[in-house]
N, C-alpha and C. Protein backbone atom coordinates (compact mmCIF):
# COMPACT_ATOMS: atom_id res chain seq x y z
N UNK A 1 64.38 109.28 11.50
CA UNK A 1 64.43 107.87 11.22
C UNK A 1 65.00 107.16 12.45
N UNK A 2 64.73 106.10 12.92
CA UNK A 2 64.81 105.42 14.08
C UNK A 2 65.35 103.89 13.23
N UNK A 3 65.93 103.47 14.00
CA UNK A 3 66.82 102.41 14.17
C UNK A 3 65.28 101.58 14.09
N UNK A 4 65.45 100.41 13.41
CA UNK A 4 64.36 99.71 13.32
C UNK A 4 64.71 97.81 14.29
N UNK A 5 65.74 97.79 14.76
CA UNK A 5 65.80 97.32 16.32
C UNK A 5 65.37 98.47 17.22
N UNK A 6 65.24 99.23 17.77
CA UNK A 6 65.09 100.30 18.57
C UNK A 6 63.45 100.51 18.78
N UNK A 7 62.89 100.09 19.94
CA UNK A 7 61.43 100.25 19.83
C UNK A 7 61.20 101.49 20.87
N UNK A 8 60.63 102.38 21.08
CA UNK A 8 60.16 103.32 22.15
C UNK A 8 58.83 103.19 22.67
N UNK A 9 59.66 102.49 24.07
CA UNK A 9 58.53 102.48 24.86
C UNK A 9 57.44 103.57 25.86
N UNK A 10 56.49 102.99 26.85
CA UNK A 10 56.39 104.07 27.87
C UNK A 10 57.05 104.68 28.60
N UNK A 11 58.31 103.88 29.07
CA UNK A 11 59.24 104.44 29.97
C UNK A 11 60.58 104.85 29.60
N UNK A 12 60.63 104.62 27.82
CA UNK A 12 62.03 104.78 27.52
C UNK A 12 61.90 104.36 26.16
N UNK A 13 63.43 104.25 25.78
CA UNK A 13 63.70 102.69 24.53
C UNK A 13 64.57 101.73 24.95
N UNK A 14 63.76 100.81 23.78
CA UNK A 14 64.23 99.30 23.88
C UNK A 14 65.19 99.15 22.70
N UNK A 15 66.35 98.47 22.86
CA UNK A 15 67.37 98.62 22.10
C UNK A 15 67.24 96.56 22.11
N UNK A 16 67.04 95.94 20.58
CA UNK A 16 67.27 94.65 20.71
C UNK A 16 68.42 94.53 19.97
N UNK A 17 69.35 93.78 20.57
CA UNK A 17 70.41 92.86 19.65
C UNK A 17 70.27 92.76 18.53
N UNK A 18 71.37 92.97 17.19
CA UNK A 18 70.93 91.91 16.04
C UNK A 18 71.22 90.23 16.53
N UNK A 19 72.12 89.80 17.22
CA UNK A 19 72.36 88.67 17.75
C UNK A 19 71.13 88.38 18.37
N UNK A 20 70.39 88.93 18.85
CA UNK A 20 69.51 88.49 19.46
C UNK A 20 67.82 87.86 18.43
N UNK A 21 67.82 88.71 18.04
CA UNK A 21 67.46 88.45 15.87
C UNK A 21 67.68 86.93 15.20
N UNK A 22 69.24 87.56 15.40
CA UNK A 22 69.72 86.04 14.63
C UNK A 22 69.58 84.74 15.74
N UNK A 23 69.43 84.90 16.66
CA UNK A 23 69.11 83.60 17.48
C UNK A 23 67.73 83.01 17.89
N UNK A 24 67.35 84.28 17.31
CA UNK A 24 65.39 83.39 17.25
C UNK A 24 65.20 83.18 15.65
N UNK A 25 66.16 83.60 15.05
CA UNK A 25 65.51 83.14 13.11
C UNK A 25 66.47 81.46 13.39
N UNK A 26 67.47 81.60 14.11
CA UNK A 26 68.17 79.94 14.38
C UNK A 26 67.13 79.10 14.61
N UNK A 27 66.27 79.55 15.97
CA UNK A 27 65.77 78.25 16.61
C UNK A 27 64.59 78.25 15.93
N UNK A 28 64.02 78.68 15.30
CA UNK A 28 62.83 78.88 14.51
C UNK A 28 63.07 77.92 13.25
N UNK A 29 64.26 78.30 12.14
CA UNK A 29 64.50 77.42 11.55
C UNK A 29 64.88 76.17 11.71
N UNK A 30 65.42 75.90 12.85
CA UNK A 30 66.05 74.72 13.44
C UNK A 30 64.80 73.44 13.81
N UNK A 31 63.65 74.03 14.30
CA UNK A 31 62.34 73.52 14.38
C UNK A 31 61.65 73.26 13.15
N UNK A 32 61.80 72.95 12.19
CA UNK A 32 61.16 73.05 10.88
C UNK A 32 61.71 71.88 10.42
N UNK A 33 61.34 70.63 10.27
CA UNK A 33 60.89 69.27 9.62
C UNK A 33 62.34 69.50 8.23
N UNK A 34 63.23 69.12 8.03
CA UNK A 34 63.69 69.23 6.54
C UNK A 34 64.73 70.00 6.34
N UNK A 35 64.64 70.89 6.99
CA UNK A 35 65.82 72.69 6.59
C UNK A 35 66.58 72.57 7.61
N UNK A 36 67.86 72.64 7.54
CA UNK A 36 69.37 72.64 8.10
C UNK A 36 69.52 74.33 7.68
N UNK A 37 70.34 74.75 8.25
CA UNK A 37 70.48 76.56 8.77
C UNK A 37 71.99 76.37 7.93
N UNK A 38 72.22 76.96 7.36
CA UNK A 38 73.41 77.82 6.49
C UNK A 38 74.05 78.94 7.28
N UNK A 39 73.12 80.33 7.00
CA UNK A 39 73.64 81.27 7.35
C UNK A 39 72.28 82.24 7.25
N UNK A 40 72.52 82.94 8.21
CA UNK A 40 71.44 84.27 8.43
C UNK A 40 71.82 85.15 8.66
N UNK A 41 71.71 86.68 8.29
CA UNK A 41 72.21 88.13 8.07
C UNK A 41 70.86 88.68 8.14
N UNK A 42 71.20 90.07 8.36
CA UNK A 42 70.00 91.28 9.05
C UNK A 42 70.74 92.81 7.93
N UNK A 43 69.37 92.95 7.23
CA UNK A 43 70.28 94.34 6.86
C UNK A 43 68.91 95.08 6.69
N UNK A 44 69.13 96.17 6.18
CA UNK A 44 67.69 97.61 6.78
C UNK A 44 67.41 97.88 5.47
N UNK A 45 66.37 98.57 5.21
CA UNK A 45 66.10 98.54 3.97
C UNK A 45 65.19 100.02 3.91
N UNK A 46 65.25 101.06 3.02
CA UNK A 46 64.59 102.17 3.46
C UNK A 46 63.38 102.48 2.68
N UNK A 47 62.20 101.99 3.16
CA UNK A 47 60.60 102.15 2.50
C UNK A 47 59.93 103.70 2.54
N UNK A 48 59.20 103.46 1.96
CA UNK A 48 58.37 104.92 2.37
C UNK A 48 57.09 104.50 2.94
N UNK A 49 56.60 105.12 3.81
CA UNK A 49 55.57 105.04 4.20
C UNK A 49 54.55 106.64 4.21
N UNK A 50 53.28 106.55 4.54
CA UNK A 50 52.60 107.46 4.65
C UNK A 50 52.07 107.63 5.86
N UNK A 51 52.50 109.20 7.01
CA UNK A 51 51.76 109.44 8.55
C UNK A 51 50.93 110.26 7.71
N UNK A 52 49.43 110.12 8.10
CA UNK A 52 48.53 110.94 8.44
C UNK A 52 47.72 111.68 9.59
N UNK A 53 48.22 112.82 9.02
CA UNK A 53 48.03 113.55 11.01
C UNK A 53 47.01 114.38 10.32
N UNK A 54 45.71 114.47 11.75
CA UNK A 54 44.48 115.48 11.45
C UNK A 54 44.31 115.44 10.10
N UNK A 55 43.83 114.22 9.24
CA UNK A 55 43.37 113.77 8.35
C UNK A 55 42.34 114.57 7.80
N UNK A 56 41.40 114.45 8.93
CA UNK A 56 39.68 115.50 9.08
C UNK A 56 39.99 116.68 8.92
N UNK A 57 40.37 117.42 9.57
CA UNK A 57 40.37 118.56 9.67
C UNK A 57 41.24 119.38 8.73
N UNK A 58 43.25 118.50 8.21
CA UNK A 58 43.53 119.31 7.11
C UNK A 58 43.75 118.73 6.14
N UNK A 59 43.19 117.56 6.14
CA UNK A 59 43.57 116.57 4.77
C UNK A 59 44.15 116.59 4.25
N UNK A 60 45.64 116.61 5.14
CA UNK A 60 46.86 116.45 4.32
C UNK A 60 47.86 115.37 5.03
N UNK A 61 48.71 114.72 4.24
CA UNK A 61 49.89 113.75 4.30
C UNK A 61 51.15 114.07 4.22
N UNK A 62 51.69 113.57 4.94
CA UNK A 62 53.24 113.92 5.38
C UNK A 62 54.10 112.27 4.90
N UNK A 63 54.61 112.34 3.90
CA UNK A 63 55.98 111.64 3.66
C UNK A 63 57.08 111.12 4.65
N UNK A 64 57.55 110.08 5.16
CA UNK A 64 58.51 110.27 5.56
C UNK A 64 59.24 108.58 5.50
N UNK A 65 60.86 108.77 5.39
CA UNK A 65 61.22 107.53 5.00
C UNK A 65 61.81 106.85 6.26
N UNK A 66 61.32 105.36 6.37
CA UNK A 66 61.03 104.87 7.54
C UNK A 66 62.45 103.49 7.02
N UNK A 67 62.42 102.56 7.85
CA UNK A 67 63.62 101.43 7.95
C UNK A 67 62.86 100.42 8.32
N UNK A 68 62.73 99.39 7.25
CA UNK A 68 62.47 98.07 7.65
C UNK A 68 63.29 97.17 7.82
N UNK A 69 63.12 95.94 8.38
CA UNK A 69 63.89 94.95 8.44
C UNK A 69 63.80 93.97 7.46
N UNK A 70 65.17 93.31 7.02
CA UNK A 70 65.22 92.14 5.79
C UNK A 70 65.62 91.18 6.58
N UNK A 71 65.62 89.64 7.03
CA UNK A 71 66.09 88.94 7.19
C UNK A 71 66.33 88.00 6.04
N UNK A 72 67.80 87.65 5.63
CA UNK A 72 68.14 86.59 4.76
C UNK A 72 68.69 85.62 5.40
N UNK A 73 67.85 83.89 4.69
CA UNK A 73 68.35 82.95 5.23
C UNK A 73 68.86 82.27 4.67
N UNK A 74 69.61 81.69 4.65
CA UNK A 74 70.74 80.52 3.70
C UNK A 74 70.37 79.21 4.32
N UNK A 75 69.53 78.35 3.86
CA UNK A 75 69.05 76.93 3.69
C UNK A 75 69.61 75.85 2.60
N UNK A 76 69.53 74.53 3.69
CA UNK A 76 69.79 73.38 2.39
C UNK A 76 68.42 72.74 2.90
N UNK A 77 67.72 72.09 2.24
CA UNK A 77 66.69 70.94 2.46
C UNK A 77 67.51 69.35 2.41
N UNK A 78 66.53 68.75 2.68
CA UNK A 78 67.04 67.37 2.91
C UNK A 78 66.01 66.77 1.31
N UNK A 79 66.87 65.72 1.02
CA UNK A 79 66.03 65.27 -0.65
C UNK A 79 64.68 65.08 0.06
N UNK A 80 63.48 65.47 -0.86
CA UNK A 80 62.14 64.75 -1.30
C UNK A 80 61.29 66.09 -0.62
N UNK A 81 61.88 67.33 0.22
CA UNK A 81 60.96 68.05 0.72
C UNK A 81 60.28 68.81 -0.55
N UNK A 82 59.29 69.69 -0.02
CA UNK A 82 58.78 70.35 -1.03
C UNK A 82 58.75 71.87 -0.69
N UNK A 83 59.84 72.23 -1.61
CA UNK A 83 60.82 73.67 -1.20
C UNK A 83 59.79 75.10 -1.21
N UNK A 84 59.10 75.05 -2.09
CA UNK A 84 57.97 76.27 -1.93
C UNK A 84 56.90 76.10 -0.69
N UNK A 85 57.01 74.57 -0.32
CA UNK A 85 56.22 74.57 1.02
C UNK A 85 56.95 74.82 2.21
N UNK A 86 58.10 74.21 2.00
CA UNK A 86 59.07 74.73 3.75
C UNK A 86 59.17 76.17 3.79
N UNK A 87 59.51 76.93 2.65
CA UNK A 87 60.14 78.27 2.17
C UNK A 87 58.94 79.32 3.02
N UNK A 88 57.78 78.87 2.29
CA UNK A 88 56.73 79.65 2.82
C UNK A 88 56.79 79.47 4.41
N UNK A 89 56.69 78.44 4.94
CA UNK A 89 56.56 77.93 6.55
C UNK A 89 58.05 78.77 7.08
N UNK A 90 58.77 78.88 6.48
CA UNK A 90 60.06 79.64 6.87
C UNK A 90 59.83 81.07 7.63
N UNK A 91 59.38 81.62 5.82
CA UNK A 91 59.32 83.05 5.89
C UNK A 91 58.46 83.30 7.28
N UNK A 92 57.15 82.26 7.17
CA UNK A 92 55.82 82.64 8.07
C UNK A 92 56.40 83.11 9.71
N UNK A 93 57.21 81.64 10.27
CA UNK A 93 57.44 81.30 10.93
C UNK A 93 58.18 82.49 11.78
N UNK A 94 59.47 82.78 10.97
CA UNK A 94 60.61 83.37 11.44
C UNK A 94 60.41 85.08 11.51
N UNK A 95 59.33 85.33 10.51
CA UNK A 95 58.73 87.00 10.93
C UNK A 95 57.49 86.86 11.82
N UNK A 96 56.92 86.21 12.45
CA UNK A 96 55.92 85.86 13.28
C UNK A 96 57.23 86.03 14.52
N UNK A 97 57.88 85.22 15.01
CA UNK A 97 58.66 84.84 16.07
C UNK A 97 59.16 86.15 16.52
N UNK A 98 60.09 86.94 15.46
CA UNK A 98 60.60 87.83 15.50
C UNK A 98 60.05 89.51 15.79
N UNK A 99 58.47 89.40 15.17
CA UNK A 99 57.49 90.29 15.82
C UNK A 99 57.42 90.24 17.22
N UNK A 100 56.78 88.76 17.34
CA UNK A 100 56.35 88.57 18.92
C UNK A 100 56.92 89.11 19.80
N UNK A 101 58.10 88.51 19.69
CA UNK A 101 59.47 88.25 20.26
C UNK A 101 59.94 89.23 21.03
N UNK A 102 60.40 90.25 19.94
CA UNK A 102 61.09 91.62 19.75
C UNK A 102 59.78 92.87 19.76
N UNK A 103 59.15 92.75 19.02
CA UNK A 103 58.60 94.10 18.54
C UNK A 103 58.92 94.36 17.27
N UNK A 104 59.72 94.15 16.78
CA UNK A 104 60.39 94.69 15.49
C UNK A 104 59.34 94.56 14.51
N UNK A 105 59.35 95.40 13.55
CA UNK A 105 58.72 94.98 12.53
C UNK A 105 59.92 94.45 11.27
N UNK A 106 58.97 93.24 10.63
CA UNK A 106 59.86 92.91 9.32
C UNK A 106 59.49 92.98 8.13
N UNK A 107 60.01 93.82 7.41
CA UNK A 107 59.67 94.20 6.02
C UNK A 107 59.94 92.64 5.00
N UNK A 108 60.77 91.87 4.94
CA UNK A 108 60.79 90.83 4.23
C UNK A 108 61.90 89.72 5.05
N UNK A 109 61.30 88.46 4.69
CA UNK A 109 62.10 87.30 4.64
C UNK A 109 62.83 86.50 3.32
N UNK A 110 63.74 86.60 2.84
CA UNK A 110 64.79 86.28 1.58
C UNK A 110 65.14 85.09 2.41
N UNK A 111 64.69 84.18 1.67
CA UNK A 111 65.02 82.42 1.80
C UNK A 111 66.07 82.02 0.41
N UNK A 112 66.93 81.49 0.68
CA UNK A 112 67.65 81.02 -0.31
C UNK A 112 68.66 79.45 -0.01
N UNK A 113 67.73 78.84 -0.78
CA UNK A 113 67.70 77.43 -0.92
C UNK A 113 69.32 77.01 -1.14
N UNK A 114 70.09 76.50 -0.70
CA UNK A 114 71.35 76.79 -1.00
C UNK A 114 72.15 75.42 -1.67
N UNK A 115 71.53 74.41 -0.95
CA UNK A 115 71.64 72.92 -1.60
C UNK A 115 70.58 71.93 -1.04
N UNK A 116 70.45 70.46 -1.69
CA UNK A 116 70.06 69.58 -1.39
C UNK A 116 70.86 68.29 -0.90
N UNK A 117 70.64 68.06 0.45
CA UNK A 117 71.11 67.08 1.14
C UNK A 117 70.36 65.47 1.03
N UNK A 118 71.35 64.70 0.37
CA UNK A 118 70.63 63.30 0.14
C UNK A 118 70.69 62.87 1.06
């Protein structure tokens, strides 16, 4: 199991920050029409996935449990937005950025609406 900041490259590995994480889910949310930033946290989460090696030849599957990434965000909106529409533009936004970005893969974005600002 590999560190799921930790990418391996051609010449080595790449080791990213969680700070570095949390400062592109900032400016990402920070750009978004409505949503003021609370608080954002990074924690790992352990999926299963399926490698298939020589599929053809022994048609068999190998198990193995892999580490995704969760980002949770703590949001207030400003009155009159429309919270299942920013929420979605959130999630989109901030695991798009964070792919690009990094490499990382992200297993989920947890948005949590925290108040409304009149």
């Amino acid at each position: 199991m590999s560190n799921p900041m930790e990418i391996t490259g051609l010449h080595g590995k790449i080791k990213v920050s969680s700070d570095v994480i949390l400062t592109i889910m900032k400016k990402v949310v920070e750009e978004i029409e409505g949503i003021i930033l609370i608080k954002g946290s990074l924690s790992k989460e352990k999926i299963d996935s399926i490698n298939v090696e020589n599929i053809e030849a022994e048609n068999t599957s190998t198990k193995e449990k892999e580490k995704s990434l969760i980002v949770s965000i703590f949001i207030a909106t400003n009155y009159g937005i429309i919270i299942p529409k920013v929420v979605r533009e959130v999630q989109e936004k901030v695991k798009e950025e964070i792919e690009i970005m990094t490499g990382v893969q992200v297993g989920k974005i947890n948005v949590f609406v925290q108040t409304v600002k009149l």
